[in-house]
Protein backbone atom coordinates (compact mmCIF):
# COMPACT_ATOMS: atom_id res chain seq x y z
CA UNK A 1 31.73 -0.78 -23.08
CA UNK A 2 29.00 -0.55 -25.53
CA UNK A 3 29.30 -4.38 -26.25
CA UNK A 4 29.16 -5.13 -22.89
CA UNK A 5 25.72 -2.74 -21.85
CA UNK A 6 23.76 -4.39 -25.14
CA UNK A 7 24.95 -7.90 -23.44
CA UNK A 8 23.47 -7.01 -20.36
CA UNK A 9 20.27 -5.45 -21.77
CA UNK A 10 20.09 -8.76 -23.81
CA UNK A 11 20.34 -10.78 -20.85
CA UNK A 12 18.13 -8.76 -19.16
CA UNK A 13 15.16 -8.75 -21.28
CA UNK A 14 15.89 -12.68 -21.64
CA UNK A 15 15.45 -13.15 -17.81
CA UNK A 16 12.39 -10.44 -17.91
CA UNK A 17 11.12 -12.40 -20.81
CA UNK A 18 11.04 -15.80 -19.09
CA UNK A 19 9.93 -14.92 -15.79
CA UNK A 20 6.95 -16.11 -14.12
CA UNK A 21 5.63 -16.99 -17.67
CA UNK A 22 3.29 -19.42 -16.79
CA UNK A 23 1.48 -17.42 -14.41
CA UNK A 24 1.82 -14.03 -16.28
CA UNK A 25 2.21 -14.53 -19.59
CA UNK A 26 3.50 -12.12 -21.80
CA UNK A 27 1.15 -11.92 -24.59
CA UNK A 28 -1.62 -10.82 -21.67
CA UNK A 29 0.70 -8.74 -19.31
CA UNK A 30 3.31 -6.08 -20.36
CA UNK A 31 6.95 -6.35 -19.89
CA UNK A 32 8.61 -3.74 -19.36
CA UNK A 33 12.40 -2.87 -19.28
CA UNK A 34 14.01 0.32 -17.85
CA UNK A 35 17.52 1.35 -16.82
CA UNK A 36 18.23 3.88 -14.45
CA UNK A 37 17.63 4.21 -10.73
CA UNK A 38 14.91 1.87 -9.58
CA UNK A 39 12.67 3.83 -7.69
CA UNK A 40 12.88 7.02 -9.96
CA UNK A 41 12.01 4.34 -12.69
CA UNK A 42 9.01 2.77 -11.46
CA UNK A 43 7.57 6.42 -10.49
CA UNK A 44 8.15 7.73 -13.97
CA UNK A 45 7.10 4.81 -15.74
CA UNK A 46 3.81 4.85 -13.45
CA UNK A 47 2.96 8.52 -14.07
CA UNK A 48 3.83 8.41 -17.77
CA UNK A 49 2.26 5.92 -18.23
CA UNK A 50 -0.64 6.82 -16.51
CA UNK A 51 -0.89 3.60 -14.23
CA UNK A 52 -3.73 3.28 -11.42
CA UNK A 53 -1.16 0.68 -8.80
CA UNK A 54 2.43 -0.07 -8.09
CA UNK A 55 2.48 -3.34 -6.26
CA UNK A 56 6.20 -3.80 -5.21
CA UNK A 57 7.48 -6.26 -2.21
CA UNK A 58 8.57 -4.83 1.38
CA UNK A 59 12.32 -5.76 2.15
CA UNK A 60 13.56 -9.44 1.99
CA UNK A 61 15.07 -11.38 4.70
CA UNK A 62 15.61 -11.65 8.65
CA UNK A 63 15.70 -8.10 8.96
CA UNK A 64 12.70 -7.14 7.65
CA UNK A 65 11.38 -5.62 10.45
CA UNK A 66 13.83 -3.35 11.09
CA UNK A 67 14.13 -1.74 7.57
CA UNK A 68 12.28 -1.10 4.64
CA UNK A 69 13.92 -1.78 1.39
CA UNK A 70 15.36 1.64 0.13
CA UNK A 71 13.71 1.00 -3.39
CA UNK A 72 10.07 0.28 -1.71
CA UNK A 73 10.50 3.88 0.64
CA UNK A 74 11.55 5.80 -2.19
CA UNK A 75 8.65 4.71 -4.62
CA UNK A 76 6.37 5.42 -1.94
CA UNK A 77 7.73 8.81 -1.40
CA UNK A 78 7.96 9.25 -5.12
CA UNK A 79 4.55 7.79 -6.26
CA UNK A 80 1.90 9.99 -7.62
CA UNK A 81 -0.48 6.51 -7.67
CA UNK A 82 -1.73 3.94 -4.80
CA UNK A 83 1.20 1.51 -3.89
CA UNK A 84 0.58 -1.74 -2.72
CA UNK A 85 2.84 -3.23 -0.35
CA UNK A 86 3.54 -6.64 0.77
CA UNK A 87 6.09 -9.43 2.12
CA UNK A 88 7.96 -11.66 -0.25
CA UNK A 89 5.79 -14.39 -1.59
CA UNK A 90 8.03 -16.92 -0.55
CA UNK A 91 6.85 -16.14 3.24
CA UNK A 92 3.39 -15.84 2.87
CA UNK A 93 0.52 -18.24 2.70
CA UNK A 94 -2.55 -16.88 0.00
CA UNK A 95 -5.80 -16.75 1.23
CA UNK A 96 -9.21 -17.78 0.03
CA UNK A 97 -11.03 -15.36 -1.71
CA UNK A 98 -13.90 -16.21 0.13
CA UNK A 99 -12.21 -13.86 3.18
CA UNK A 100 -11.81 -10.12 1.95
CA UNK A 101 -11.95 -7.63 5.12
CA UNK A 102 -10.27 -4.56 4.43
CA UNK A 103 -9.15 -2.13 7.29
CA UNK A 104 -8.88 1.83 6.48
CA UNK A 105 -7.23 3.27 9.35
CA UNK A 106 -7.85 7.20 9.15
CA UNK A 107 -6.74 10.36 11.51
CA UNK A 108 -9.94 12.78 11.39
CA UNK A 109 -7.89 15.63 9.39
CA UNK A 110 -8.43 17.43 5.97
CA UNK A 111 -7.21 14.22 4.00
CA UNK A 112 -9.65 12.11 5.71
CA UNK A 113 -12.17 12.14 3.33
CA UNK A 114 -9.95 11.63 0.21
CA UNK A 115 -8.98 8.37 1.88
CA UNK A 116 -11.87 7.19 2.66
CA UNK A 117 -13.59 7.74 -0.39
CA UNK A 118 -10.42 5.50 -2.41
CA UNK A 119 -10.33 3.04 -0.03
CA UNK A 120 -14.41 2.26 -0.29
CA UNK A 121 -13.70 2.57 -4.06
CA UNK A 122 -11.29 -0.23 -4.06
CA UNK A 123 -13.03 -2.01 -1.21
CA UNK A 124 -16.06 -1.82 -3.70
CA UNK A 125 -13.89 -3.53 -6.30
CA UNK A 126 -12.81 -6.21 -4.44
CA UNK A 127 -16.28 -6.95 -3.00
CA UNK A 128 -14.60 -6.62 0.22
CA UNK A 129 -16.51 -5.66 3.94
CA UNK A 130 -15.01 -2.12 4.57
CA UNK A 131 -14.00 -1.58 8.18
CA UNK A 132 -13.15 1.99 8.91
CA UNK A 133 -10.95 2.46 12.13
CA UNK A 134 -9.37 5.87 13.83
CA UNK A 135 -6.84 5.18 16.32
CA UNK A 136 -5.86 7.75 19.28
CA UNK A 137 -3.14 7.58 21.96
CA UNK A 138 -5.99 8.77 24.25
CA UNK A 139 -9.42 7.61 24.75
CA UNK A 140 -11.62 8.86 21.89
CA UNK A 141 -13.88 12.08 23.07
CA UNK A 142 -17.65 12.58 21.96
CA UNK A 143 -16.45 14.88 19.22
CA UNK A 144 -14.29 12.20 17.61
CA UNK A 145 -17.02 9.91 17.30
CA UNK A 146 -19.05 12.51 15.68
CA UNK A 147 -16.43 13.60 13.16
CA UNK A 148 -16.19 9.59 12.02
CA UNK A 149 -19.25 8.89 11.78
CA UNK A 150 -19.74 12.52 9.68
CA UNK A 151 -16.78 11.00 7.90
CA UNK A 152 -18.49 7.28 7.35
CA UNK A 153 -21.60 9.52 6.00
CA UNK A 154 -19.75 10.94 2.87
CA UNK A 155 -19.46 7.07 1.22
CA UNK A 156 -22.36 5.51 -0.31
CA UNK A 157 -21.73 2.29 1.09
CA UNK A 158 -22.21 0.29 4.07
CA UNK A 159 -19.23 -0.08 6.62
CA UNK A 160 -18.29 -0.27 9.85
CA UNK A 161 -16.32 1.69 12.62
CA UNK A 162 -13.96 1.34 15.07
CA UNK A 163 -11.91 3.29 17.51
CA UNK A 164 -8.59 1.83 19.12
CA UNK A 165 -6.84 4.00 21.75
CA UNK A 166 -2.99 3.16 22.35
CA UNK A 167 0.67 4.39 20.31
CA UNK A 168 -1.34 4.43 16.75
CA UNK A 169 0.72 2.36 14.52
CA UNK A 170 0.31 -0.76 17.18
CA UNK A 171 -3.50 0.04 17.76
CA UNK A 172 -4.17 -0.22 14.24
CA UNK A 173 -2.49 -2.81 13.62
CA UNK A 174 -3.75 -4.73 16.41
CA UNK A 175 -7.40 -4.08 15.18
CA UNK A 176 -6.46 -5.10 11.54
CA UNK A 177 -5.57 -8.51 13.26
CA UNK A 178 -8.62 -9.00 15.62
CA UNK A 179 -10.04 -8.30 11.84
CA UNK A 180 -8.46 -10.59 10.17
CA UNK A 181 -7.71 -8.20 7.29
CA UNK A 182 -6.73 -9.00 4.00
CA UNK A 183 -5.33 -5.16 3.89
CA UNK A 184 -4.39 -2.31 5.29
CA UNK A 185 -5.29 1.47 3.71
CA UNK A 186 -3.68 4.51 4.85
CA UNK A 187 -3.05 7.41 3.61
CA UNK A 188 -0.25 9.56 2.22
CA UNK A 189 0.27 13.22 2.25
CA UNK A 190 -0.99 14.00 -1.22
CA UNK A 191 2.27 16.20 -2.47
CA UNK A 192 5.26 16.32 -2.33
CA UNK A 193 6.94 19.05 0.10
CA UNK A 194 10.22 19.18 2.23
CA UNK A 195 9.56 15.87 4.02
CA UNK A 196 7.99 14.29 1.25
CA UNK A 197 4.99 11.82 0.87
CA UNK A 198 6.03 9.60 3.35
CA UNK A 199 5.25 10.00 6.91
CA UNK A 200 6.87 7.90 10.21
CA UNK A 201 3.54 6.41 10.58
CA UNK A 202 3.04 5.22 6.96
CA UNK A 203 6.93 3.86 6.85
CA UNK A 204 6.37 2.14 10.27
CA UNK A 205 3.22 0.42 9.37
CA UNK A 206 4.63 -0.64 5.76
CA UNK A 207 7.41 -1.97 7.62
CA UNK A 208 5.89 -3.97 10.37
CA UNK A 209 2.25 -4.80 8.78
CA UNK A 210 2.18 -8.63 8.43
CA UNK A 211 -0.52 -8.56 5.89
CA UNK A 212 -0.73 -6.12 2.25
CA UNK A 213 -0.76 -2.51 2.96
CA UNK A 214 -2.10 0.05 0.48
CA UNK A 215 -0.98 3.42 0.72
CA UNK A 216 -3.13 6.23 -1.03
């Protein structure tokens, strides 16, 4: 048996070794090989290693939209860091950097301001227009307005607002399309507790975003 696991750790590290060389080669990026459960790895590896994004796929195939790969939920549960999210490369078409519109969709609570304040950080980054929407199944009241724009106030940068009314996880992504955005950013709950990070609104819009979401 011990023959056999050093054959498949050989193997492995082969296949890690050659992959996607041309593009990200080895003596500039990191390869990494870990055995274990997948998502538990990833975490670990991301937190030891103190690590500032996990960018990681959304489920393959036709039934993508009705399930998110178990690996992808449980890293985003498990995460301590930002986690990237997208569809398979093989089904999506890159766009010009000339285009960066990022969308941070945000619900007015306590844990507003933590999100907002990462996502114009890495909007900042990426030189990207920052478009700060809050959605509502009802129409928005005066004091909702208020409270984003109070919200808006706290980052030094330019951006603009929106509010969508309708079921939330369809109004914002409806907005992120009349957008055009490049991205998504939501938040998650920042700790860990008996439901965990991940919230029905954050798995749904992971799930059925058709463009990158980052989850902070």
């Amino acid at each position: 048996m011990r023959e056999v696991a050093e054959d498949h750790q050989a193997v492995a590290e082969d296949q890690l070794k050659s992959f996607l060389e041309s593009d990200f080669p080895s003596d500039k990026c990191s390869r990494i090989l870990r055995f274990g459960e997948a998502a538990m790895q990833i975490a670990e590896l991301a937190r030891t290693g103190g690590f500032d994004l996990i960018i990681m796929p959304t489920h393959a195939g036709r039934f993508r939209r009705m399930l998110l790969g178990s690996t992808t939920a449980k890293v985003l549960n498990d995460a301590d860091c930002p986690v990237m999210t997208t569809q398979h490369a093989e089904v999506v078409i890159p766009r010009t950097l000339k285009h960066r519109v990022w969308i941070c969709g945000i619900g007015l609570n306590q844990d507003s301001e933590r999100v907002l304040r990462l996502a114009s950080h890495a909007a900042d980054e990426a030189s990207a227009k920052l478009v700060v929407v809050h959605a509502s199944a009802e129409a928005a009241e005066a004091n909702a307005r208020r409270r984003l724009q109070q919200l808006v106030a706290t980052v030094a940068r330019e951006v603009e607002t929106s509010i969508a009314v309708g079921e939330v996880k369809q109004a914002l992504l409806a907005e992120a399309c009349r957008w055009a955005a490049d991205a998504l950013i939501v938040g998650r709950a920042p700790r860990t507790g008996a439901l965990g990070r991940m919230r029905d609104l954050t798995y749904g819009l992971v799930r059925d975003s058709p463009f990158p979401v980052l989850s902070v």
